[in-house]
C-alpha atoms as a PDB file:
ATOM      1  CA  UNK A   1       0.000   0.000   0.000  1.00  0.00           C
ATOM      2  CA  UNK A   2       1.356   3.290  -0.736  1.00  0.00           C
ATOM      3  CA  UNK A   3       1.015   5.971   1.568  1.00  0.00           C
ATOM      4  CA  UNK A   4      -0.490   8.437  -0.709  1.00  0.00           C
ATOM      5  CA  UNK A   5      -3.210   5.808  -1.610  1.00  0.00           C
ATOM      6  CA  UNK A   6      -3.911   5.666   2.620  1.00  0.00           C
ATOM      7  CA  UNK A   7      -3.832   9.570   2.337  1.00  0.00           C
ATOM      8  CA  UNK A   8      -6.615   9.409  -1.111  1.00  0.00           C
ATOM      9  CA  UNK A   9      -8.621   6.984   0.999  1.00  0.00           C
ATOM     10  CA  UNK A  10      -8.807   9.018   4.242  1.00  0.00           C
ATOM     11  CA  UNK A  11      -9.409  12.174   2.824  1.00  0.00           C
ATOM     12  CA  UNK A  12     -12.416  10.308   0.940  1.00  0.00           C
ATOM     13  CA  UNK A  13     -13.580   9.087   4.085  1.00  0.00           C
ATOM     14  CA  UNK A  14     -13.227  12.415   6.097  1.00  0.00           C
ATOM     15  CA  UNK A  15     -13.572  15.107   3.630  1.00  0.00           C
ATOM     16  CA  UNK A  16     -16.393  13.698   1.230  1.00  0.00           C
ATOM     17  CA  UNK A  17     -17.985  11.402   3.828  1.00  0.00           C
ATOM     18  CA  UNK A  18     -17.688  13.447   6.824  1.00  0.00           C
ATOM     19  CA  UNK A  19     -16.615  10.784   9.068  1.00  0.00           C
ATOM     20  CA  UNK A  20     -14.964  11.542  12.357  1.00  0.00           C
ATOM     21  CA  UNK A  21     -11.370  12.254  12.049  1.00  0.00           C
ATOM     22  CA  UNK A  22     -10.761  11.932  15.304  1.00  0.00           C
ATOM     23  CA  UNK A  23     -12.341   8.777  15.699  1.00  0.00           C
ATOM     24  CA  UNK A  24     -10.231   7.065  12.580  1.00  0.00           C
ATOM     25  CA  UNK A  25      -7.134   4.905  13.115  1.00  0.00           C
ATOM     26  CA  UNK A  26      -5.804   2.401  10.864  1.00  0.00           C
ATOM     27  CA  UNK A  27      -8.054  -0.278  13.214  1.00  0.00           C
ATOM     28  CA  UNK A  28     -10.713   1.491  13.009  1.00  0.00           C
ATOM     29  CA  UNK A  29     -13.555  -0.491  10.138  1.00  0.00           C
ATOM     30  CA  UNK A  30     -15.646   1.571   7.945  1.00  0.00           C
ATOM     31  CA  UNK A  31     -18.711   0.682  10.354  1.00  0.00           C
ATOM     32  CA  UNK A  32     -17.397   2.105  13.164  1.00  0.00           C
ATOM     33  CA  UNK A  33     -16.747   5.394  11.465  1.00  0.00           C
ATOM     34  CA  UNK A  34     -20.866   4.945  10.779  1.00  0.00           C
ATOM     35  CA  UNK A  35     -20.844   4.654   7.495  1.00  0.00           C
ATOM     36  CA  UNK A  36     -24.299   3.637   6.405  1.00  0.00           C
ATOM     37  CA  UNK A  37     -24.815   1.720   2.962  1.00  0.00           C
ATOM     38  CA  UNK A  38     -25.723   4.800   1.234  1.00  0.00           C
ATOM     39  CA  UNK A  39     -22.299   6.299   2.336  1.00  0.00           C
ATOM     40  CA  UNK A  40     -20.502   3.342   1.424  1.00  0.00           C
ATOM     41  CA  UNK A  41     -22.304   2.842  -2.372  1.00  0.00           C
ATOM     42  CA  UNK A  42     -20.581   6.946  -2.634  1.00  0.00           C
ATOM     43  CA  UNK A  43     -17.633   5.474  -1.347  1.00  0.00           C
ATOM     44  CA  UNK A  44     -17.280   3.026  -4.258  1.00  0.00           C
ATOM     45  CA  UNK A  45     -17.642   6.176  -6.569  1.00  0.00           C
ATOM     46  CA  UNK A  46     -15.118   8.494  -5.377  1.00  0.00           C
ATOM     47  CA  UNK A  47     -13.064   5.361  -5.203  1.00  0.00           C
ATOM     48  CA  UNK A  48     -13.279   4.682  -8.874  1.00  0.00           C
ATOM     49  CA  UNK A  49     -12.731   8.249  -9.458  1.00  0.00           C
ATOM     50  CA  UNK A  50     -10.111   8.914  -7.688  1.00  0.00           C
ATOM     51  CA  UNK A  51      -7.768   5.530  -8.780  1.00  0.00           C
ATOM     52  CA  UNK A  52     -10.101   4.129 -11.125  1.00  0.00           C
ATOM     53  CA  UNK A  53     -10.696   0.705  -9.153  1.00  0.00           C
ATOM     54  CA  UNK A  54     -14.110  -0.664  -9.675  1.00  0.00           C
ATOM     55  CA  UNK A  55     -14.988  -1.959  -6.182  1.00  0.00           C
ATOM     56  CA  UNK A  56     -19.053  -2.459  -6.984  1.00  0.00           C
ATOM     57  CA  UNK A  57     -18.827  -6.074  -6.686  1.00  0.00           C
ATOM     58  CA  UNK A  58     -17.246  -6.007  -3.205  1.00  0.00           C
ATOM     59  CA  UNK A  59     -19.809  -3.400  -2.212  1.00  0.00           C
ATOM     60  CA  UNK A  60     -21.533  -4.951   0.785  1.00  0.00           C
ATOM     61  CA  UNK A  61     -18.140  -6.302   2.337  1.00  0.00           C
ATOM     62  CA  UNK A  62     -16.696  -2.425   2.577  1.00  0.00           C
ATOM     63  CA  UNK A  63     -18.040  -2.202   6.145  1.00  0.00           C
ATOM     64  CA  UNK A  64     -15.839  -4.946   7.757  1.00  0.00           C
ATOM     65  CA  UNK A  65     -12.369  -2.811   5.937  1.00  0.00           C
ATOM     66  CA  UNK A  66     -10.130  -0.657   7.570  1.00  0.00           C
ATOM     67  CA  UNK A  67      -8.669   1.939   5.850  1.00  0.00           C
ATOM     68  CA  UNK A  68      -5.568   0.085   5.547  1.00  0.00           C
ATOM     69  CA  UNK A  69      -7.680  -3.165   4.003  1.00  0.00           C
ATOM     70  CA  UNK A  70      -9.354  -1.028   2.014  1.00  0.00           C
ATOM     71  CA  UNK A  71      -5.768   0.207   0.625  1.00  0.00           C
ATOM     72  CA  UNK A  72      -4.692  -3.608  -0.204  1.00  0.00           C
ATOM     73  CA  UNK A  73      -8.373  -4.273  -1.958  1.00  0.00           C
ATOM     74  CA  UNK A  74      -7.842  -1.504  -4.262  1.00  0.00           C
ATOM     75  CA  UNK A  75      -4.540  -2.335  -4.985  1.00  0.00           C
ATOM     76  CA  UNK A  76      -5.331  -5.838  -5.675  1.00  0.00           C
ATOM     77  CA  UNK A  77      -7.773  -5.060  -7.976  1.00  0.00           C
ATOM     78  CA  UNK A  78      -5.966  -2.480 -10.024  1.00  0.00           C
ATOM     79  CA  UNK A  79      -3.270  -4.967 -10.420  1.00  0.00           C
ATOM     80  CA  UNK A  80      -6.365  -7.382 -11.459  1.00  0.00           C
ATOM     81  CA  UNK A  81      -7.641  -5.089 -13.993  1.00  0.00           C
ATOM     82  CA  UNK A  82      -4.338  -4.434 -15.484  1.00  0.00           C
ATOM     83  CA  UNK A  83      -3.490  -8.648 -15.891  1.00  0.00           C
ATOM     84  CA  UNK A  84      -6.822  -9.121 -17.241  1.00  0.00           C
END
């Protein structure tokens, strides 16, 4: 994981989805930080946006992540994309 992937993904989560900053750590899941389904389905969209990862398939799992999960699923799939 590259730190300024981490740094995309938490300014997603704080910035666009107004989670608590103070309340995020790299333990902390997605649910925790209250992220509803609605907030995660936007999640999926700046996600693509931003790094171009399609993540729409893994939708309902996003809840369990951590920001640093997160990271490694996006990475994994943008190195999926590019084999396929």
């Amino acid at each position: 994981m590259t730190a300024s992937l981490h740094a995309t993904l938490t300014r997603i989560v704080v910035e666009d989805l107004e989670a608590d900053a103070d309340g995020l750590t790299d333990e902390s899941t997605l649910a925790a930080l209250d992220l509803d389904s609605l907030a995660i389905a936007e999640l999926v969209i700046r996600i693509k946006e931003e790094t171009g990862a399609d993540l729409g398939s893994e939708e309902t799992s996003l809840g369990e992540l951590t920001i640093p999960g997160l990271a490694q699923l996006v990475t994994t799939t943008l190195d999926g994309e590019k084999s396929a």
